[in-house]
C-alpha atoms as a PDB file:
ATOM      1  CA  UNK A   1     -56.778 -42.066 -20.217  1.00  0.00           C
ATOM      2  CA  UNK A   2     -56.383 -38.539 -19.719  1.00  0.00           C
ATOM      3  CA  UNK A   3     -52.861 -37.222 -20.870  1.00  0.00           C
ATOM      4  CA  UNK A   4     -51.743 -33.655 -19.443  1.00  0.00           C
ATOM      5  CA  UNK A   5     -49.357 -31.917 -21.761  1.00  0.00           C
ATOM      6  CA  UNK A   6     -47.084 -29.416 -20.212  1.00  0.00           C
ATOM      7  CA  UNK A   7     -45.547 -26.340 -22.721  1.00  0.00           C
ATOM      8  CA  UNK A   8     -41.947 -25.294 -22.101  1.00  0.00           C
ATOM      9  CA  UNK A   9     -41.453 -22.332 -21.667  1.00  0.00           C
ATOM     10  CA  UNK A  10     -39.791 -20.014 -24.612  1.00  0.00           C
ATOM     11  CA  UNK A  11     -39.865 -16.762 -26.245  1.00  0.00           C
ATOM     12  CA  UNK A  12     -42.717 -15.945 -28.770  1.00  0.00           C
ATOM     13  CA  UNK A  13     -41.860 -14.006 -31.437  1.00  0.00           C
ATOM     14  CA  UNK A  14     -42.947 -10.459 -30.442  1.00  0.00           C
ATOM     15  CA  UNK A  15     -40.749 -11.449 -27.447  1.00  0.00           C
ATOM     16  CA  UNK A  16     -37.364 -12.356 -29.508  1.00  0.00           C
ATOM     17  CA  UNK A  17     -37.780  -9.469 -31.531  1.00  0.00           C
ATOM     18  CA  UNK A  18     -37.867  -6.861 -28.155  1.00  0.00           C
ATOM     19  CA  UNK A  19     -35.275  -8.348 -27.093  1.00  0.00           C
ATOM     20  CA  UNK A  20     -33.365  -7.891 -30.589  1.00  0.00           C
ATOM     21  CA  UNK A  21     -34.189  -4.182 -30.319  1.00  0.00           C
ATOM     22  CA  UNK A  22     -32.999  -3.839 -26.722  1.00  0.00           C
ATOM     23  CA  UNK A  23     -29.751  -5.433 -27.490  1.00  0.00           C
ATOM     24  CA  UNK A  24     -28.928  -3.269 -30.725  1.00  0.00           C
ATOM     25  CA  UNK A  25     -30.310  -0.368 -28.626  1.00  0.00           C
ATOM     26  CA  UNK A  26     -27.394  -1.235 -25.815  1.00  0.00           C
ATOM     27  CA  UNK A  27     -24.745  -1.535 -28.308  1.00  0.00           C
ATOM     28  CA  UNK A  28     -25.674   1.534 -30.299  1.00  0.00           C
ATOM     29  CA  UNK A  29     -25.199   3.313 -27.058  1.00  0.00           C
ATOM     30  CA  UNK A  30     -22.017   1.685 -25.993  1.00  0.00           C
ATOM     31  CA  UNK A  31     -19.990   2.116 -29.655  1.00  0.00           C
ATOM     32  CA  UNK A  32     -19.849   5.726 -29.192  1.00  0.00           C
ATOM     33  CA  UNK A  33     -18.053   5.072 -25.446  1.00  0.00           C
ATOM     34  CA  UNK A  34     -15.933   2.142 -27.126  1.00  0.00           C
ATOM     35  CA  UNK A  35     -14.782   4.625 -29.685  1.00  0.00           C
ATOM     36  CA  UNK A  36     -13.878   7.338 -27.404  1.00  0.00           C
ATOM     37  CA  UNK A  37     -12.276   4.426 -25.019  1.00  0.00           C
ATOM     38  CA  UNK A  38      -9.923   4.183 -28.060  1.00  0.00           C
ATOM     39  CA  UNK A  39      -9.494   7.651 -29.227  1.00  0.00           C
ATOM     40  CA  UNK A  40      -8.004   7.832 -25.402  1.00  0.00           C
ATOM     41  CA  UNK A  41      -5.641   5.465 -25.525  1.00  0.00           C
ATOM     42  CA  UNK A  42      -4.765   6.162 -28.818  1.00  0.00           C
ATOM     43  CA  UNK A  43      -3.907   9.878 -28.227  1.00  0.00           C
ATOM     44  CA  UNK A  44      -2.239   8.833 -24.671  1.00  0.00           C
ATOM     45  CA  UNK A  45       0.235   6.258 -26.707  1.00  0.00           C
ATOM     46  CA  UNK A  46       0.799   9.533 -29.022  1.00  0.00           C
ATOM     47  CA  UNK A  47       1.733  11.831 -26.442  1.00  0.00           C
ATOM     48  CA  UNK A  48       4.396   8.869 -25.473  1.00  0.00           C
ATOM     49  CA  UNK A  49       5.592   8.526 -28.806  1.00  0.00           C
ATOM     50  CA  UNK A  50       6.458  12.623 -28.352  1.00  0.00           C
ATOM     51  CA  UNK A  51       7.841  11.903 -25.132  1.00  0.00           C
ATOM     52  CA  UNK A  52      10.242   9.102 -25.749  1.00  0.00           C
ATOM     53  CA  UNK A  53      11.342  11.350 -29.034  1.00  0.00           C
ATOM     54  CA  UNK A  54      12.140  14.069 -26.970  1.00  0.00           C
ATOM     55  CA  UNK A  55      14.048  12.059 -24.665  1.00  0.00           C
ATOM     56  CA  UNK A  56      16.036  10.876 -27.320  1.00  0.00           C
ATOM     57  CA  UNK A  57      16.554  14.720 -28.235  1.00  0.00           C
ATOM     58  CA  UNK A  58      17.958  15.611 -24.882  1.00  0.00           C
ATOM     59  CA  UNK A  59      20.122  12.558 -25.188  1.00  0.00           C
ATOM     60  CA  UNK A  60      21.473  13.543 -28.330  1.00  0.00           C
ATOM     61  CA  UNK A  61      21.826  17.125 -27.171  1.00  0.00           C
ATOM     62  CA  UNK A  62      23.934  15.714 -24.361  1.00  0.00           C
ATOM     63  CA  UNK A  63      26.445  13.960 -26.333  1.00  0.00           C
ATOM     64  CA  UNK A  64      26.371  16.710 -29.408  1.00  0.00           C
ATOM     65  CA  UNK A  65      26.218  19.766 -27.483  1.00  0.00           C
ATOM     66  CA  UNK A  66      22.944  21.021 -29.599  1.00  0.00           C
ATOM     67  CA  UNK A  67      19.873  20.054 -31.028  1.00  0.00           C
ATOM     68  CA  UNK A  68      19.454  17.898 -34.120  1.00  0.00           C
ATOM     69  CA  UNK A  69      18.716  19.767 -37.095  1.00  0.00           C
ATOM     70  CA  UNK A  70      17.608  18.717 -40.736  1.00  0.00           C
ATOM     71  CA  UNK A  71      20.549  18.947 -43.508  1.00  0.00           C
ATOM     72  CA  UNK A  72      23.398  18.607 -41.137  1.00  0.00           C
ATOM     73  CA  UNK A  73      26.554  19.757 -42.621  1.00  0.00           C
ATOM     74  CA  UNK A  74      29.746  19.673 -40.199  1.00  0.00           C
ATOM     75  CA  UNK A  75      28.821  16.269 -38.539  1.00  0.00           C
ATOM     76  CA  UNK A  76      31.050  12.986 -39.090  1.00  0.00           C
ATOM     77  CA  UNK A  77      30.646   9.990 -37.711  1.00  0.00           C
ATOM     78  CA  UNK A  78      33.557   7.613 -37.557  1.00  0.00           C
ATOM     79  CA  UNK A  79      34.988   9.905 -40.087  1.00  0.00           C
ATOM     80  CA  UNK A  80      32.051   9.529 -42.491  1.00  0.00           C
ATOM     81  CA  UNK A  81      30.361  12.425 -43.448  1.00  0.00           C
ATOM     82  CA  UNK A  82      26.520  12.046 -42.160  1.00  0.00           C
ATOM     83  CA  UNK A  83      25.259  15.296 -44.114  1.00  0.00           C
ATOM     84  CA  UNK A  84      23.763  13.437 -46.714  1.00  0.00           C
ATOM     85  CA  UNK A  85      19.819  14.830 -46.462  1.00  0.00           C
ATOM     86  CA  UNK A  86      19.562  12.589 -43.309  1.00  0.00           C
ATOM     87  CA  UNK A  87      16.522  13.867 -41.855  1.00  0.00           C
ATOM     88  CA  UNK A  88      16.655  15.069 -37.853  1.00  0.00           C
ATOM     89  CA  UNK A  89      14.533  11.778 -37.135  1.00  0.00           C
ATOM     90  CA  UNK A  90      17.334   9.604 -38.857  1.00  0.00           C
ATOM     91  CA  UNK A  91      19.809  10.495 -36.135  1.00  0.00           C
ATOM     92  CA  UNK A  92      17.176   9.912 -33.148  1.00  0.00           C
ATOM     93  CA  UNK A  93      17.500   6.045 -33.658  1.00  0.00           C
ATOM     94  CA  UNK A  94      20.402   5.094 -31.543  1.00  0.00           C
ATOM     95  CA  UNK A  95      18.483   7.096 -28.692  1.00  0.00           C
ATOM     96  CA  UNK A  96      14.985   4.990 -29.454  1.00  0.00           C
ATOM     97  CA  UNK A  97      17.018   1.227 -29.269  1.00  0.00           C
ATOM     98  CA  UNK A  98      17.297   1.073 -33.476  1.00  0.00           C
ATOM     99  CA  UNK A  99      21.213   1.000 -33.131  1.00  0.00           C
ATOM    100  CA  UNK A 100      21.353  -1.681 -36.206  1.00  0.00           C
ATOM    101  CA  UNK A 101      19.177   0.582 -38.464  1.00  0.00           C
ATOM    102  CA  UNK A 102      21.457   3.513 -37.295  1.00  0.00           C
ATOM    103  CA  UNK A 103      24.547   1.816 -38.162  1.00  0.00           C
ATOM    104  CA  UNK A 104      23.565   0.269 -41.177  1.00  0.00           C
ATOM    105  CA  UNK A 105      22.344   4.044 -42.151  1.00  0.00           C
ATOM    106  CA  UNK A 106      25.587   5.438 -41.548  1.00  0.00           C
ATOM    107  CA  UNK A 107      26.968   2.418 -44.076  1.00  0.00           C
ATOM    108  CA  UNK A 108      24.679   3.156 -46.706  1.00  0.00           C
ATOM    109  CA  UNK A 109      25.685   7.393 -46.737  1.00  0.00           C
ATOM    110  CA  UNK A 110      29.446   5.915 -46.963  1.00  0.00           C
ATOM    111  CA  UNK A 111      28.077   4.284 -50.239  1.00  0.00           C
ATOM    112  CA  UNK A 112      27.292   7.956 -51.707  1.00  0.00           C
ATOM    113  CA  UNK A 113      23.650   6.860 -53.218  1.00  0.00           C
ATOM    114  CA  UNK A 114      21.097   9.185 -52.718  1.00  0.00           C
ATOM    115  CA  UNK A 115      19.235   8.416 -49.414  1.00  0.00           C
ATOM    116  CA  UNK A 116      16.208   7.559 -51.407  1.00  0.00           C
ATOM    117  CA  UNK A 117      17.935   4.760 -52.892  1.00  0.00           C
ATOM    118  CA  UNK A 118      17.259   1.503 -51.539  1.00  0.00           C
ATOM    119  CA  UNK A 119      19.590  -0.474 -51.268  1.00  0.00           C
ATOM    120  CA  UNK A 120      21.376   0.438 -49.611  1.00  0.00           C
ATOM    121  CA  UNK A 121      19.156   2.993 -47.105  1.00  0.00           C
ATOM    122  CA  UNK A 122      17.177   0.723 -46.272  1.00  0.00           C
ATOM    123  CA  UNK A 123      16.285   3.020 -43.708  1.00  0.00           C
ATOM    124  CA  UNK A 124      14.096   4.745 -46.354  1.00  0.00           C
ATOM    125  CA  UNK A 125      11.719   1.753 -46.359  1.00  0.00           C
ATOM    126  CA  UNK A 126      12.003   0.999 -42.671  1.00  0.00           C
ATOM    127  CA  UNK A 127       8.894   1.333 -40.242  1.00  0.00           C
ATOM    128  CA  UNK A 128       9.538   3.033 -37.107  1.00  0.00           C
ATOM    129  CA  UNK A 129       6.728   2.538 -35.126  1.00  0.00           C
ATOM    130  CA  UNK A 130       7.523   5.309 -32.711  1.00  0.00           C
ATOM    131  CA  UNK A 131       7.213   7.612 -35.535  1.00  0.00           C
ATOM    132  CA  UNK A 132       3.368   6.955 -36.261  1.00  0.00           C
ATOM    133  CA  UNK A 133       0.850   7.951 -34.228  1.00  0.00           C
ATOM    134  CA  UNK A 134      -1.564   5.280 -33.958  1.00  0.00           C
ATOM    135  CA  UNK A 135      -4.455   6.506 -35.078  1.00  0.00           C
ATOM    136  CA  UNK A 136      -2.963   6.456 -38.895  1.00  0.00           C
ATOM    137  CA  UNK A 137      -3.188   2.753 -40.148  1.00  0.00           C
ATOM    138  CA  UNK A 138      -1.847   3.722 -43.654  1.00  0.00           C
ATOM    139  CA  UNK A 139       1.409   4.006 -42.209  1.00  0.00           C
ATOM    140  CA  UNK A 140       2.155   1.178 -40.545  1.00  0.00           C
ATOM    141  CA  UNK A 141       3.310  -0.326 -43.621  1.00  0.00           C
ATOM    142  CA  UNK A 142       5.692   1.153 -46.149  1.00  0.00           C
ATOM    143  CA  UNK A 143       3.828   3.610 -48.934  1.00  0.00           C
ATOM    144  CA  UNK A 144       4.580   4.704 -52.211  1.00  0.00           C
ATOM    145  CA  UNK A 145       5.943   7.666 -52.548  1.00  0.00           C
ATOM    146  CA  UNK A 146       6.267  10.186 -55.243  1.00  0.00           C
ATOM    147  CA  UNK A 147       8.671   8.433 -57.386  1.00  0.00           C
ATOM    148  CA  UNK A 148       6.764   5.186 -57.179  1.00  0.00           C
ATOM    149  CA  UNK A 149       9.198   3.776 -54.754  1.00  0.00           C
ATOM    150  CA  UNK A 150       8.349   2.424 -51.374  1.00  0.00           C
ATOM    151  CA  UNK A 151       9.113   4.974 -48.282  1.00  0.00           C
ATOM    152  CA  UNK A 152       8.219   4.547 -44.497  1.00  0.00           C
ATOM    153  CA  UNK A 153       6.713   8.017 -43.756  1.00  0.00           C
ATOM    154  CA  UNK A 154       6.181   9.313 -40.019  1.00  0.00           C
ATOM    155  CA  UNK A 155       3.459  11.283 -38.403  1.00  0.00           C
ATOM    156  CA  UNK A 156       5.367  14.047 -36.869  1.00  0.00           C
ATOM    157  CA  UNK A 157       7.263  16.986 -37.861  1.00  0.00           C
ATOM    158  CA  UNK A 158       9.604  19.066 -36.549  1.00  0.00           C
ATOM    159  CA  UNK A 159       9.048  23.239 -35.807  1.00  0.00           C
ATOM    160  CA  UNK A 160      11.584  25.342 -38.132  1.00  0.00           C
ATOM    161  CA  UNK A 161       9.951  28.573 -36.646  1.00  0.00           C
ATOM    162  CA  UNK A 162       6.551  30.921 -37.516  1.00  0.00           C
ATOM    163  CA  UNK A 163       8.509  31.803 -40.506  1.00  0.00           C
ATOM    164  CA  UNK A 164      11.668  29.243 -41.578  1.00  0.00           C
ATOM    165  CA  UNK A 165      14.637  30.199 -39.018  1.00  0.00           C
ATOM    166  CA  UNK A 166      13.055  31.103 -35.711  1.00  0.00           C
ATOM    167  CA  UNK A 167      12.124  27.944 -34.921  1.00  0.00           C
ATOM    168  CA  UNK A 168      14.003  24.681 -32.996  1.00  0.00           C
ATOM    169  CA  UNK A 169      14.780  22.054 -35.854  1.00  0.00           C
ATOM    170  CA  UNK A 170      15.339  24.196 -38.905  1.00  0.00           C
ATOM    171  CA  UNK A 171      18.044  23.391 -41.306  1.00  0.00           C
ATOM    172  CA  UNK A 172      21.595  23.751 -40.479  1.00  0.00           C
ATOM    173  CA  UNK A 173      20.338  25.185 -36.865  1.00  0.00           C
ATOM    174  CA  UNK A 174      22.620  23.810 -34.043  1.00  0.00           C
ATOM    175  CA  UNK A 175      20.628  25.158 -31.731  1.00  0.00           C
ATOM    176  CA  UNK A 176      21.734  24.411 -27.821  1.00  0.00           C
ATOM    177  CA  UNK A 177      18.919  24.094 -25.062  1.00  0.00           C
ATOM    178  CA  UNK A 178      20.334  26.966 -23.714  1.00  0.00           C
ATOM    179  CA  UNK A 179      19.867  29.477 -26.646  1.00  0.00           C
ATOM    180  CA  UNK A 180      15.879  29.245 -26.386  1.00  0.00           C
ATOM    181  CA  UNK A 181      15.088  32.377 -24.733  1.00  0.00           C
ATOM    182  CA  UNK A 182      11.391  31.954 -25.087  1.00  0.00           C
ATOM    183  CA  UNK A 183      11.730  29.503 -22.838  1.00  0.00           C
ATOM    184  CA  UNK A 184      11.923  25.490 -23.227  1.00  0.00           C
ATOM    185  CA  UNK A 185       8.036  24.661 -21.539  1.00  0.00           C
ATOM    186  CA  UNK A 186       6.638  27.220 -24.040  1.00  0.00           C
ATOM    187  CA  UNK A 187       8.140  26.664 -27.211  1.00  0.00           C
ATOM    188  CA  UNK A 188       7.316  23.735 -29.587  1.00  0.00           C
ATOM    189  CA  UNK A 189       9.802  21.435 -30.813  1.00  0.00           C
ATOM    190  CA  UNK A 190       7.839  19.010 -32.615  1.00  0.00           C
ATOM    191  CA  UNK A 191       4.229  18.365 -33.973  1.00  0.00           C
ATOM    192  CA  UNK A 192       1.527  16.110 -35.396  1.00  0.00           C
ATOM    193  CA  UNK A 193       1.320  16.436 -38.994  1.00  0.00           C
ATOM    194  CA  UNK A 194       0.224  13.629 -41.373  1.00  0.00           C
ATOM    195  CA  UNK A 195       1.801  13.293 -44.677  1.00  0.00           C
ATOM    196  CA  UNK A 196      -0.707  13.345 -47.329  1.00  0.00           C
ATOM    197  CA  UNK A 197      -1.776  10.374 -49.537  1.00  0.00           C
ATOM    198  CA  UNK A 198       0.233  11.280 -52.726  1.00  0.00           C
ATOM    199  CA  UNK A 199       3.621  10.848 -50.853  1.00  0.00           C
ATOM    200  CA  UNK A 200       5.437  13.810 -51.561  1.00  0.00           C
ATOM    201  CA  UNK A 201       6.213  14.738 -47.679  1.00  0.00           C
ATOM    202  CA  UNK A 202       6.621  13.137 -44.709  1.00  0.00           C
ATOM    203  CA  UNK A 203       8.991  10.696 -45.064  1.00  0.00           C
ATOM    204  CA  UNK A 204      11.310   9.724 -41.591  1.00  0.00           C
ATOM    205  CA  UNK A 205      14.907   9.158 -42.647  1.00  0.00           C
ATOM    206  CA  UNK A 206      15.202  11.452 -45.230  1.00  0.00           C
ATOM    207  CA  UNK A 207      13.582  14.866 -45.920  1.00  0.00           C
ATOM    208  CA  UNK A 208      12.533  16.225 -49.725  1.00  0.00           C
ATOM    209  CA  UNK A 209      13.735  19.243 -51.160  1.00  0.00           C
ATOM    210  CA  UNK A 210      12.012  22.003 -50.392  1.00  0.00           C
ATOM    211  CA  UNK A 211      10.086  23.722 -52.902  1.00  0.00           C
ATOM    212  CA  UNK A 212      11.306  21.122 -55.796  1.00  0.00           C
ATOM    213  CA  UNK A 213       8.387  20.619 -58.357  1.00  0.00           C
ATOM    214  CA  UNK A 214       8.385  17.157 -60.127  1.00  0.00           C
ATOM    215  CA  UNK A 215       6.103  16.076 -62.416  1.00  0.00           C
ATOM    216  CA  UNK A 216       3.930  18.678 -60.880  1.00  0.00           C
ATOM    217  CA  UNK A 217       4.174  17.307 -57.298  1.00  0.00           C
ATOM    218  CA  UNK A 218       5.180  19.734 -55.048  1.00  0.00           C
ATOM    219  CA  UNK A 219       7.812  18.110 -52.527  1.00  0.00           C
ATOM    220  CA  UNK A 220       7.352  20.194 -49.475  1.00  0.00           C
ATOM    221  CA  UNK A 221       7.506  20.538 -46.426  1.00  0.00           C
ATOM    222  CA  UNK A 222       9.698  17.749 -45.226  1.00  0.00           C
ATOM    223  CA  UNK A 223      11.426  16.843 -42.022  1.00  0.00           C
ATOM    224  CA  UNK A 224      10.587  20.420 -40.907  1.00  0.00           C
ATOM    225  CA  UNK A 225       7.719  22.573 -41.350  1.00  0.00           C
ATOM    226  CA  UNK A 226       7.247  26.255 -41.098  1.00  0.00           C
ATOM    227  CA  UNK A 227       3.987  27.939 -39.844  1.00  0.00           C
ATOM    228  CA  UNK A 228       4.290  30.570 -42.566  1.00  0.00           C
ATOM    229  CA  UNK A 229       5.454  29.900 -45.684  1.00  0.00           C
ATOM    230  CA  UNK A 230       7.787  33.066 -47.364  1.00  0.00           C
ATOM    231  CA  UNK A 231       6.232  35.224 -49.287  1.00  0.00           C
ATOM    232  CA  UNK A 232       8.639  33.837 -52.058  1.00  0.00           C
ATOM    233  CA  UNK A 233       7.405  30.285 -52.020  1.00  0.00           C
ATOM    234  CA  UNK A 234       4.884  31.630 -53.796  1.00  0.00           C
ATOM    235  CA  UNK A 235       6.723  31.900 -57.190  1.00  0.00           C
ATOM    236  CA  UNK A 236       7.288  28.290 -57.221  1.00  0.00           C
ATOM    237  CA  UNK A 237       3.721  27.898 -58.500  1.00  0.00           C
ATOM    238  CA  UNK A 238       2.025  25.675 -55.896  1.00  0.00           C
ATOM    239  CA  UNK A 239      -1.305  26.644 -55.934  1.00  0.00           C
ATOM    240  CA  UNK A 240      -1.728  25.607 -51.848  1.00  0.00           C
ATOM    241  CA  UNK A 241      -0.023  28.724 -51.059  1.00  0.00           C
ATOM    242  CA  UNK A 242      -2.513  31.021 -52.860  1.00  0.00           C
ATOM    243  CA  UNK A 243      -4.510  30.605 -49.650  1.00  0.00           C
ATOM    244  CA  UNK A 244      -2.597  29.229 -47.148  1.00  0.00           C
ATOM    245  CA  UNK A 245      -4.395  28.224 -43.903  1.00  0.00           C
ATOM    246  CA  UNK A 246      -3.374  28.955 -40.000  1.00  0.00           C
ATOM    247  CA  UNK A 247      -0.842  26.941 -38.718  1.00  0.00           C
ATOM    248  CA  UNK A 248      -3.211  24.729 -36.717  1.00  0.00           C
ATOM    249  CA  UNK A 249      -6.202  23.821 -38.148  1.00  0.00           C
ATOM    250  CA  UNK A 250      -7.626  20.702 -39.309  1.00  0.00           C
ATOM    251  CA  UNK A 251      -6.701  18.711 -42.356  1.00  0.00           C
ATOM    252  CA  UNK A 252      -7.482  15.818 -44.896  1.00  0.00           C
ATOM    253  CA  UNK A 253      -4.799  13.128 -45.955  1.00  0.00           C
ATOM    254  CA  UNK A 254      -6.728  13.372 -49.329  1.00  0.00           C
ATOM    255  CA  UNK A 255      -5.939  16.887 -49.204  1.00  0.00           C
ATOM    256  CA  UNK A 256      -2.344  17.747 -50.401  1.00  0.00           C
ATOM    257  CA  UNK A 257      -2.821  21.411 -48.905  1.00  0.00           C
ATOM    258  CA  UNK A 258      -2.847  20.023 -45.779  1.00  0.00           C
ATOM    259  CA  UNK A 259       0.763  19.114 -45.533  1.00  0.00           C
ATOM    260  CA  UNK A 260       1.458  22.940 -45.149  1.00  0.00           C
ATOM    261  CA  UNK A 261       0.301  23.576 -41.325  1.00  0.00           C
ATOM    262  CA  UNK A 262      -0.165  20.958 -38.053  1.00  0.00           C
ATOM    263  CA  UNK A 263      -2.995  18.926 -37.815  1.00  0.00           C
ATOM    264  CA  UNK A 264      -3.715  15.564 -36.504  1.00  0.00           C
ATOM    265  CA  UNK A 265      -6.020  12.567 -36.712  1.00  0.00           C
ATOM    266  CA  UNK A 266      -7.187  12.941 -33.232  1.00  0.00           C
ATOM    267  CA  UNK A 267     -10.482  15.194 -32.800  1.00  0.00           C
ATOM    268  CA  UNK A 268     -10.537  18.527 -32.111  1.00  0.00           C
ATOM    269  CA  UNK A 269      -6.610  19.088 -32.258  1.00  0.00           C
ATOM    270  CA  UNK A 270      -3.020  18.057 -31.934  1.00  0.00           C
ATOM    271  CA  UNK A 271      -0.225  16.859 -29.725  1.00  0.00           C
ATOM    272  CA  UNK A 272       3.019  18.540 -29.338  1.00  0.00           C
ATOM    273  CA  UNK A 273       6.442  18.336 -27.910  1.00  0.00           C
ATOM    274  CA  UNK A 274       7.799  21.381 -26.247  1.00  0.00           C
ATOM    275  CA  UNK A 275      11.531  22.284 -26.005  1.00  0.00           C
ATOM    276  CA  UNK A 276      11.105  21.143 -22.320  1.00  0.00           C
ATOM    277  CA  UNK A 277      10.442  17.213 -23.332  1.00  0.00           C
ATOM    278  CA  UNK A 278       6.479  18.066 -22.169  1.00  0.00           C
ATOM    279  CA  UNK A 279       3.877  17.190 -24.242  1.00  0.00           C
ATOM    280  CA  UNK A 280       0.322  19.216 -24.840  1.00  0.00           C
ATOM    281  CA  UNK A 281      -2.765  18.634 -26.535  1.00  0.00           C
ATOM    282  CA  UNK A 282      -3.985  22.305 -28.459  1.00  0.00           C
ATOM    283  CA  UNK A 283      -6.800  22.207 -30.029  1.00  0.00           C
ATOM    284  CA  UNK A 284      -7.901  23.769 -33.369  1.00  0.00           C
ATOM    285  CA  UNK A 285      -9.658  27.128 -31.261  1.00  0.00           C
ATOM    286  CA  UNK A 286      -6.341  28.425 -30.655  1.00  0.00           C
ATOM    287  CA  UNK A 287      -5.605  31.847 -31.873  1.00  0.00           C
ATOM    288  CA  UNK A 288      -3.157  31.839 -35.345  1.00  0.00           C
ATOM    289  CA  UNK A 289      -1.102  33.953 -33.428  1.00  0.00           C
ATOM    290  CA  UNK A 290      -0.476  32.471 -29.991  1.00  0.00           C
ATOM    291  CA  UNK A 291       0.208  29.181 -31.963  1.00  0.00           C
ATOM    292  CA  UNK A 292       2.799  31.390 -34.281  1.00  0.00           C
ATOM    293  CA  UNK A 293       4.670  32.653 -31.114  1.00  0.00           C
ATOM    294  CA  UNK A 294       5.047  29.143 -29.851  1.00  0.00           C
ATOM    295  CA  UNK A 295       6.895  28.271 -32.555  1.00  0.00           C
ATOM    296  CA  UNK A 296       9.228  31.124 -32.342  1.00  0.00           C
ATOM    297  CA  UNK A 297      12.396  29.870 -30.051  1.00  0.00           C
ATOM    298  CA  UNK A 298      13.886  33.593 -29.764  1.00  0.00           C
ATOM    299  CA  UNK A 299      10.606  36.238 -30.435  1.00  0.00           C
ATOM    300  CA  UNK A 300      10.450  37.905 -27.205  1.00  0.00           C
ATOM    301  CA  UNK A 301       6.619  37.022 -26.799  1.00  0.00           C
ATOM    302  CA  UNK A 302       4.999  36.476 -23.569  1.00  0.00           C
ATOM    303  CA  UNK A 303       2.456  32.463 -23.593  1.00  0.00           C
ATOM    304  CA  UNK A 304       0.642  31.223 -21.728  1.00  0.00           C
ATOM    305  CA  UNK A 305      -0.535  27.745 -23.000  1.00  0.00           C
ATOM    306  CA  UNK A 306      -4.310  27.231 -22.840  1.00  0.00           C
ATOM    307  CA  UNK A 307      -6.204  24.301 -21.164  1.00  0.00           C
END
């Protein structure tokens, strides 16, 4: 009796492993497109973070009369004085729906403890998540800062000017929308800038002192950044402004010089908020000193901002 065996059909070997390289070959070729899929969206959800922050910025400039500024001084707030180193951030949050973290803000500076102190700012330890752009997972948790403590930091930071005083957002400005005779759609309000890893800038709902040196950390720029350092930073013995680099260029977290000009995560470039609420993408080819005159609010220069 004659018995016919029939074979299944199946993949040899030399056939499974073609088909192994084809498949790694199709997914080495689609990461690149997956990562630039994200690098998209993330720098689109960026460019809305900037936009809903300067919406809140024209909200508060509605029912102040001016522009927020870093180290307010003349400001009360159901007769509390609010000029405790409250960073210009800080009062954004009834604007962005964070009404319980503003009032419980304005409770701890009644308390006269340092704003770094928490409790009771517990605003100091508080993510914000439209203050992070998302390409920056370190700080979407709290970090330590400087003094060991835990601080929520944020990835933007706000123009005080090519040198500190011509900007938008410098200390004690008051600026109204009307006063920016460089015109709102050219001159930048706010920028990308991430704070470094060693914590001594970039923290949201408080700015550092300018300048101040402890244990050898340099605790600058905060809240507010100039494009150009003064001449007489240099006596306070940082050695990042031996060499200090143009105001947009790129930058390392690992690299504490870095927290000295705008730079961002994102290739190539930045975002940016203009006076105007409008948000644009420059990239790291722009000349030092277009970018300089774009921070100026009143310099009398003529921009035009590049593709």
């Amino acid at each position: 009796m004659k018995i016919n065996v029939q074979r299944q059909p199946g993949f040899s070997i030399v056939e499974l492993m073609v088909c192994l390289g084809i498949i790694s070959l199709l997914i080495g070729m689609l990461m690149p497109a997956i990562q630039r899929i994200r690098g998209s969206a993330a720098l689109i959800q960026c460019q809305s973070n900037l936009r809903q922050m300067g919406m809140a910025i024209h909200m508060y400039h509605n029912e102040y009369g001016y522009l927020p500024a870093t180290r307010h001084e003349q400001v009360t707030h159901s007769n509390q004085n609010l000029s405790f180193s409250l960073n210009w951030q800080t009062w954004l949050l009834p604007y962005l729906e964070q009404s319980a973290l503003w009032e419980e803000s304005v409770r701890a500076v009644a308390t006269g403890m340092p704003p770094f102190h928490n409790p009771p700012h517990v605003g100091y330890a508080t993510v914000v998540k439209i203050f992070i752009c998302p390409l920056d997972e370190r700080l979407h948790q709290p970090m330590l800062d400087y003094r060991g403590q835990w601080a929520a930091f944020t990835s933007y930071i706000g123009n005080s000017g090519s040198m500190p005083g011509d900007g938008v957002l410098y200390a004690k400005a008051y600026l109204k929308l009307g006063q920016i005779p460089d015109g709102a759609s050219t001159t930048i309000m706010v920028g990308e800038r991430p704070p470094p890893d060693h914590g001594t800038a970039g923290t949201w709902y408080t700015y550092q002192h300018d300048g101040f040196n402890l244990n050898g950390k340099w605790l600058t720029p905060s809240g507010v950044l100039s494009c150009t350092p003064l001449l007489t930073h240099a006596n306070w013995g940082d050695p990042c402004l031996k060499t200090p680099a143009p105001c947009l260029s790129p930058g390392r977290t690992s690299n504490p010089c870095d927290r000295y000009h705008y730079w961002s995560l994102h290739p190539k470039g930045a975002n940016f908020l203009m006076v105007d609420g409008s948000t644009h993408f420059l990239k790291y080819t722009i000349s030092d000193q277009l970018f300089r005159a774009m921070c100026t609010s009143a310099g009398g220069e003529v921009v035009e901002i590049p593709d």
